[in-house]
Protein backbone atom coordinates (compact mmCIF):
# COMPACT_ATOMS: atom_id res chain seq x y z
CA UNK A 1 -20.69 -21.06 -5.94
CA UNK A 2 -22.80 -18.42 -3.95
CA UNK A 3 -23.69 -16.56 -7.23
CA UNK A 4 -24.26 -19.82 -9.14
CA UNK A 5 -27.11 -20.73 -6.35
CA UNK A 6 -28.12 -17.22 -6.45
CA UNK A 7 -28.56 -16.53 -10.20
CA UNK A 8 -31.08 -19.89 -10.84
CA UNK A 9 -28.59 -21.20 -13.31
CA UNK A 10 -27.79 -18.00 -15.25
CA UNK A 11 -24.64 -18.42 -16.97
CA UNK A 12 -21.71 -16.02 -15.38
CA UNK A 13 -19.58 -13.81 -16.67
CA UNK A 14 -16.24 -12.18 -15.34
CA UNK A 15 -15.32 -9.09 -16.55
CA UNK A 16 -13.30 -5.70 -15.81
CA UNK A 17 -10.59 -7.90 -13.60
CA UNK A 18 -7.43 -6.50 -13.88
CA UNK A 19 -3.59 -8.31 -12.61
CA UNK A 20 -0.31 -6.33 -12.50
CA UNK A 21 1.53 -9.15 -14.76
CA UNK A 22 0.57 -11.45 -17.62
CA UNK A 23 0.90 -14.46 -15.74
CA UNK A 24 -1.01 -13.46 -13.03
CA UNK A 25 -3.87 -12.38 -15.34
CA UNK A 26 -3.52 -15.73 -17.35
CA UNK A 27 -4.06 -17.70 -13.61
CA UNK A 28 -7.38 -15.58 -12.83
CA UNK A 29 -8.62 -17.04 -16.41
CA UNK A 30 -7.87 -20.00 -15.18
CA UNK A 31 -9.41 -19.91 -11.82
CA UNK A 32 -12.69 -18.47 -13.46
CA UNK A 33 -12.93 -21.65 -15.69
CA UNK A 34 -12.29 -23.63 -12.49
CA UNK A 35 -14.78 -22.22 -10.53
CA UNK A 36 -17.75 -22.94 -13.60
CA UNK A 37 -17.88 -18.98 -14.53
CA UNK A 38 -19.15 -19.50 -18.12
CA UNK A 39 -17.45 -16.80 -19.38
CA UNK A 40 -14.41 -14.13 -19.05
CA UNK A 41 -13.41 -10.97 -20.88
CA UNK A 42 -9.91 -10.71 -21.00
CA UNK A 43 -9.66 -7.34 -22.58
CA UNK A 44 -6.50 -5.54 -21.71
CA UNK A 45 -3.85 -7.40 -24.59
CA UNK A 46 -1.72 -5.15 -25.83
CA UNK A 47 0.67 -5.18 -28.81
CA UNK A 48 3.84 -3.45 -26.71
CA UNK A 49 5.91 -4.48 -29.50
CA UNK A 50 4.34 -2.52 -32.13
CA UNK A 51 3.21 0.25 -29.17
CA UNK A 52 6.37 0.50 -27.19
CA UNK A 53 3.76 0.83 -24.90
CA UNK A 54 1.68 -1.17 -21.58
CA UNK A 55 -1.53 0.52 -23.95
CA UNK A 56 -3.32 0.58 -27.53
CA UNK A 57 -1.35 4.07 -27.89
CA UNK A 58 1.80 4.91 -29.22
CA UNK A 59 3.73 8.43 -29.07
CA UNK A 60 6.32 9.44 -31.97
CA UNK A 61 9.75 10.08 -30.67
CA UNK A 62 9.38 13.98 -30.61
CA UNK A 63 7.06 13.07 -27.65
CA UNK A 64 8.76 10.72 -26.52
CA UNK A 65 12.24 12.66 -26.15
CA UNK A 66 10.91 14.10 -23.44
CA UNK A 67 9.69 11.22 -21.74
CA UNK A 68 5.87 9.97 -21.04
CA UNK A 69 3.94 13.01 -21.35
CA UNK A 70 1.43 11.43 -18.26
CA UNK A 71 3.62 9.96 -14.86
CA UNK A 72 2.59 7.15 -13.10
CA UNK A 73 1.10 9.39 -10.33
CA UNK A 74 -0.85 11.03 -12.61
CA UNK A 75 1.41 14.34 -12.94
CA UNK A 76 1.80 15.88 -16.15
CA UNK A 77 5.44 16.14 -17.85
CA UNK A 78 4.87 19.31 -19.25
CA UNK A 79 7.84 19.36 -22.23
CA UNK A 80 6.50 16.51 -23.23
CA UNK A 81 2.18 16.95 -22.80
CA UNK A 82 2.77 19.85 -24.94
CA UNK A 83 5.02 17.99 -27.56
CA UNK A 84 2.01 15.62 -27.51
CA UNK A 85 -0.96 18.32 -28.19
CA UNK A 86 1.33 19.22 -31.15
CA UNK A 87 0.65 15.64 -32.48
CA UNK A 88 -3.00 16.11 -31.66
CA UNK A 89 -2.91 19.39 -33.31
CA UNK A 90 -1.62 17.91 -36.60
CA UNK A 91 -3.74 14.79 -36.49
CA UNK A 92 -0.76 12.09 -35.86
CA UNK A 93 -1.35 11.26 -32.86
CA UNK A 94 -2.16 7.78 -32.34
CA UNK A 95 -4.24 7.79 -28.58
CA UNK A 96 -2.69 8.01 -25.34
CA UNK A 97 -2.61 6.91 -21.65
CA UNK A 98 -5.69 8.03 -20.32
CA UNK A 99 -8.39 6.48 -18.02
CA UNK A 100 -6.08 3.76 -16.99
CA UNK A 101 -5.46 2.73 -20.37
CA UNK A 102 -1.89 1.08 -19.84
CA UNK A 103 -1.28 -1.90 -17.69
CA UNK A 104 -1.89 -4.30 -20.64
CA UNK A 105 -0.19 -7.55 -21.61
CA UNK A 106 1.05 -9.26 -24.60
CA UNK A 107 0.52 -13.12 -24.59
CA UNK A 108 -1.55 -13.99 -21.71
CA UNK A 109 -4.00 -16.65 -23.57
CA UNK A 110 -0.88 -19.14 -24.13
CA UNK A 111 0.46 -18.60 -20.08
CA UNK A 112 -3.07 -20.03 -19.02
CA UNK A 113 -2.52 -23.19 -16.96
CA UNK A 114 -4.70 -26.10 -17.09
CA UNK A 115 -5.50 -25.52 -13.53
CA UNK A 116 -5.11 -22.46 -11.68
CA UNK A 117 -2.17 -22.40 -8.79
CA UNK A 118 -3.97 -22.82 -5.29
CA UNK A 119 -4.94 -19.53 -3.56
CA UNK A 120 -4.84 -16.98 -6.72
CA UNK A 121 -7.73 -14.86 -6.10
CA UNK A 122 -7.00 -14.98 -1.78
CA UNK A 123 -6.68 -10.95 -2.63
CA UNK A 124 -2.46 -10.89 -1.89
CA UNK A 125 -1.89 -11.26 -5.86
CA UNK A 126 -4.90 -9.62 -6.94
CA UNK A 127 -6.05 -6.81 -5.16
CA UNK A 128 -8.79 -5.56 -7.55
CA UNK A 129 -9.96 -8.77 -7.96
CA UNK A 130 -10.72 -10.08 -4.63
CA UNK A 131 -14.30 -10.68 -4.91
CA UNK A 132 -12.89 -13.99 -6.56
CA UNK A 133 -11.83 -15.03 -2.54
């Protein structure tokens, strides 16, 4: 409401928000569209059935053998970065999880409620979104 008086009447647009699950994602579309934002990017669906991955990447099973060739905390799994580079090398590789490139979600459009639950940007289910507060 504060950017709405703000921005003379300039239609607004939420992008680059970001939920841990589907359904909380599919709620923050909802609370945009509750709270007259005019427009919002969800960007981060993923295919994980046809990736086995959270991410628009995919790695063959000689990768894969070894286990994700990037950790959650960022450390490298050596055996299998380097069975990676060999797909890189030989032009099959198909992307990877870089610059935050997993954390996506399959299905999120049809899990958007007609209203959004009370409280779902207060910052305690969405942390990077809490400008929504």
């Amino acid at each position: 409401q504060q950017a709405t008086s703000l921005m003379a009447g300039a239609p607004l647009f939420l992008s680059e928000f970001w939920c841990e699950t589907a359904q909380e994602m599919a709620d923050m579309l909802a609370e945009a569209a509750d709270m007259g934002i005019n427009a919002a990017t969800y960007w981060q669906f993923v295919d994980s059935a046809y990736t086995g991955q959270p991410g628009w990447y995919k790695y063959p099973p000689s990768v894969l053998h070894f286990g994700e060739p990037i950790q959650s905390t960022g450390e490298l799994n050596w055996p299998a970065w380097k069975a990676f580079q060999q797909t890189i090398h030989d032009r099959t590789a198909w992307g990877g999880m870089i610059c935050g490139s997993a954390g996506g979600q399959s299905n999120v459009l049809e899990l958007v409620p007609v209203k959004a639950p009370e409280k779902v940007g207060s910052g305690a289910r969405h942390p990077t979104s809490q400008s929504m507060a």
